[in-house]
C-alpha atoms as a PDB file:
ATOM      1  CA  UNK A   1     -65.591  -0.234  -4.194  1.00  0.00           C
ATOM      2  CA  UNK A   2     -63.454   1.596  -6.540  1.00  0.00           C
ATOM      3  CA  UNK A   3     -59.951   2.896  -5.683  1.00  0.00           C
ATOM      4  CA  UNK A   4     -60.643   6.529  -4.730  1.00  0.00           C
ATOM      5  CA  UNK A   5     -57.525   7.725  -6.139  1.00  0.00           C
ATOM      6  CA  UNK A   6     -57.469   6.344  -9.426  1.00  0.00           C
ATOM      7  CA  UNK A   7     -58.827   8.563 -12.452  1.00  0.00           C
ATOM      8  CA  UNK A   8     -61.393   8.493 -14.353  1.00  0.00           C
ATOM      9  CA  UNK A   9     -63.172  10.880 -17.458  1.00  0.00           C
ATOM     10  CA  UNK A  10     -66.504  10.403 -19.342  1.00  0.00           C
ATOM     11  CA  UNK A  11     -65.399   8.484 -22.646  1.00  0.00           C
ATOM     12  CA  UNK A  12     -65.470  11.082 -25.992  1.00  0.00           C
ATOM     13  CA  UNK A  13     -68.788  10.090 -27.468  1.00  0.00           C
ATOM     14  CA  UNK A  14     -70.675  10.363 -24.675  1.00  0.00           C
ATOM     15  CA  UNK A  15     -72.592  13.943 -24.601  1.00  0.00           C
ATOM     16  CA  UNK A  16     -73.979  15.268 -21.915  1.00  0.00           C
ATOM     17  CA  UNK A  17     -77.282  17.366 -22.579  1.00  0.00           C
ATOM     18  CA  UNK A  18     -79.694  19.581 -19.795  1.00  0.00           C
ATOM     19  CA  UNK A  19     -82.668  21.518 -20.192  1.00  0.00           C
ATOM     20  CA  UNK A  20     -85.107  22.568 -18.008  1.00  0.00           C
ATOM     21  CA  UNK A  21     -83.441  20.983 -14.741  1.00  0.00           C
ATOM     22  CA  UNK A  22     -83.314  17.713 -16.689  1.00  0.00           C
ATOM     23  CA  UNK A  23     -80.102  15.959 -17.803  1.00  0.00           C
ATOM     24  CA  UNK A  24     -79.372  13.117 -20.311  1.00  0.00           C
ATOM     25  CA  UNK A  25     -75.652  11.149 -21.403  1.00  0.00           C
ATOM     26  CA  UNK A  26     -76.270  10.020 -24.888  1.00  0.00           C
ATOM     27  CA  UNK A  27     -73.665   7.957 -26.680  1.00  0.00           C
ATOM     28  CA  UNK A  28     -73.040   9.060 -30.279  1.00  0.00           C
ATOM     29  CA  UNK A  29     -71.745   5.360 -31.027  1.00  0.00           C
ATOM     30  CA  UNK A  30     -75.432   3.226 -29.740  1.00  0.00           C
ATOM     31  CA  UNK A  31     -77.867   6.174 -30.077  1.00  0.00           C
ATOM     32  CA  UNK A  32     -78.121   4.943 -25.554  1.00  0.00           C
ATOM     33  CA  UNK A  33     -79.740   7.646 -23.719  1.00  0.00           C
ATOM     34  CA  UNK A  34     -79.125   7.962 -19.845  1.00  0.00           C
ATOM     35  CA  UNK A  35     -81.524   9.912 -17.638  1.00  0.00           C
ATOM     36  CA  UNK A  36     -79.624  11.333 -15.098  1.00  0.00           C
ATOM     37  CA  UNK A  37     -80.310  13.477 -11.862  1.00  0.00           C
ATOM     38  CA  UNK A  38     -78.704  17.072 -11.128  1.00  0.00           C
ATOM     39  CA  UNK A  39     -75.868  14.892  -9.167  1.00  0.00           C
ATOM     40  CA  UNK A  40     -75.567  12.973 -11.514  1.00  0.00           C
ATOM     41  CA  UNK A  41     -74.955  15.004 -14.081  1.00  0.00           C
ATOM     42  CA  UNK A  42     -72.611  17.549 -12.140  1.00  0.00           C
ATOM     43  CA  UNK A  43     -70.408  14.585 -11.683  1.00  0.00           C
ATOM     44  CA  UNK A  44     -69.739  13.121 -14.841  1.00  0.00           C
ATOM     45  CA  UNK A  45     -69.887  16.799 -16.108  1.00  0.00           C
ATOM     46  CA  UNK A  46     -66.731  17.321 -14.038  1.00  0.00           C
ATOM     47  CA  UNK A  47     -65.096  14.056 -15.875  1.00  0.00           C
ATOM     48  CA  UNK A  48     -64.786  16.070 -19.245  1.00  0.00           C
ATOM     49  CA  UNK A  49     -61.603  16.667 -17.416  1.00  0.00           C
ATOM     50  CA  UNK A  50     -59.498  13.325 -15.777  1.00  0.00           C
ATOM     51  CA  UNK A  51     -60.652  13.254 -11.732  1.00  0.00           C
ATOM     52  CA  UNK A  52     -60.624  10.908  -9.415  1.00  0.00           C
ATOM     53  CA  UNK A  53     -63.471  10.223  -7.267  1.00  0.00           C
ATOM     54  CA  UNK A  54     -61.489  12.107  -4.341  1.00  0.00           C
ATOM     55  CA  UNK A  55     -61.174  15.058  -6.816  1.00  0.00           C
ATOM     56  CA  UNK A  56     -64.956  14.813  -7.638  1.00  0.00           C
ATOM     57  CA  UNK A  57     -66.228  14.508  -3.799  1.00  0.00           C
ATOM     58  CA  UNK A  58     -64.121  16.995  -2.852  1.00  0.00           C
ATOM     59  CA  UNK A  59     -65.550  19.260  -5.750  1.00  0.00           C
ATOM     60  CA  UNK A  60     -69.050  18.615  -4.697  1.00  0.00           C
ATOM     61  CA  UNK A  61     -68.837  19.005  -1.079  1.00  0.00           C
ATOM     62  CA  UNK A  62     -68.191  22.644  -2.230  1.00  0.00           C
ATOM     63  CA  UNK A  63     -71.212  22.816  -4.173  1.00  0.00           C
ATOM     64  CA  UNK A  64     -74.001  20.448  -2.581  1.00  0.00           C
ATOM     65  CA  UNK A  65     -74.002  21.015   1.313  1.00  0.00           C
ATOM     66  CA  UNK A  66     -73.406  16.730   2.040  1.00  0.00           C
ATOM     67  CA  UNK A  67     -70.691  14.717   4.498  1.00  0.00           C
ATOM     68  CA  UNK A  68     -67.574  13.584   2.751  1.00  0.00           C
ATOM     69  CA  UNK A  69     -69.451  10.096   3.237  1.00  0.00           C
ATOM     70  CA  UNK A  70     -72.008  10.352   1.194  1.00  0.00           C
ATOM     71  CA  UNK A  71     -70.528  11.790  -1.783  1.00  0.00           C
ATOM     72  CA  UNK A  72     -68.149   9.659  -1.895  1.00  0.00           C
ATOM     73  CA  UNK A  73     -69.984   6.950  -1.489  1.00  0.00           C
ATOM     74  CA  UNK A  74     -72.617   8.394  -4.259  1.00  0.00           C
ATOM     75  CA  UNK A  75     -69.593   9.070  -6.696  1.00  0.00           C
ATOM     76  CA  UNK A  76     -68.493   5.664  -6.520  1.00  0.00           C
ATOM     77  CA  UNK A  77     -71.535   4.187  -6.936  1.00  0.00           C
ATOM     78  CA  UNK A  78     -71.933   7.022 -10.231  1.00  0.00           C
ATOM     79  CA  UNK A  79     -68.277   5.369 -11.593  1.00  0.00           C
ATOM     80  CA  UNK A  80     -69.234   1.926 -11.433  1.00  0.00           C
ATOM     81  CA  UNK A  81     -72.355   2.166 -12.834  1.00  0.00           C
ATOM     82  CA  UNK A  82     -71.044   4.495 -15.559  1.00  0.00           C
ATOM     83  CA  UNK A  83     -68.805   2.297 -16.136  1.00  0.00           C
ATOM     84  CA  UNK A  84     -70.866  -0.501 -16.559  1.00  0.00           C
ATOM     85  CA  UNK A  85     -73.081   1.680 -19.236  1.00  0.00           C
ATOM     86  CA  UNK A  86     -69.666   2.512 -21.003  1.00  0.00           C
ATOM     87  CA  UNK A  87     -70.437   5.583 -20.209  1.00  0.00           C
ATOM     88  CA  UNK A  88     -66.782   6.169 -18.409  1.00  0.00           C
ATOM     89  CA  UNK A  89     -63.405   4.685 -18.385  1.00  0.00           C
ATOM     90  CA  UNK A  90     -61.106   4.176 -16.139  1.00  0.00           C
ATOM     91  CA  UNK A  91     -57.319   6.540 -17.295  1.00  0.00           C
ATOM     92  CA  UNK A  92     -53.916   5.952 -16.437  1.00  0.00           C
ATOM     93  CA  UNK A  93     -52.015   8.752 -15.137  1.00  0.00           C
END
């Protein structure tokens, strides 16, 4: 589990595209494409700006009626796999 109050923002080639209620990360350095869910992508939309994933759950909670549980839980999970995908990166504040 990741530290909820450290930061994090979506890395600067990574774009984030939607159409049609379908969303996609593409890095401009492999050509990767990520399918993402609406969650998903409202998340790492929101780390165009440094958050932390206490920032982020907090965020969503206002716009997606869940418990602070599970969207916590579900941004982590979002982080570390993003991470993984080098798709994120972790910032020191």
């Amino acid at each position: 589990m990741l530290d909820l109050d450290r930061a994090y923002k979506l890395k600067p080639d990574i774009v984030l595209k939607s159409l049609n209620e379908k969303y996609w990360a593409l890095s401009t350095i492999t050509g990767n494409q990520y399918k993402l869910n609406e969650v998903a992508y409202y998340i790492l939309n929101e780390l165009t700006e440094t958050k932390t994933i206490n920032e982020l759950a907090n965020g969503a909670i206002k716009v997606y009626k869940v418990t602070v549980e599970e969207i916590t839980g579900d941004c982590n999970s979002l982080i570390e796999g993003a991470i993984k995908s080098g798709l994120v990166e972790e910032v020191r504040v």
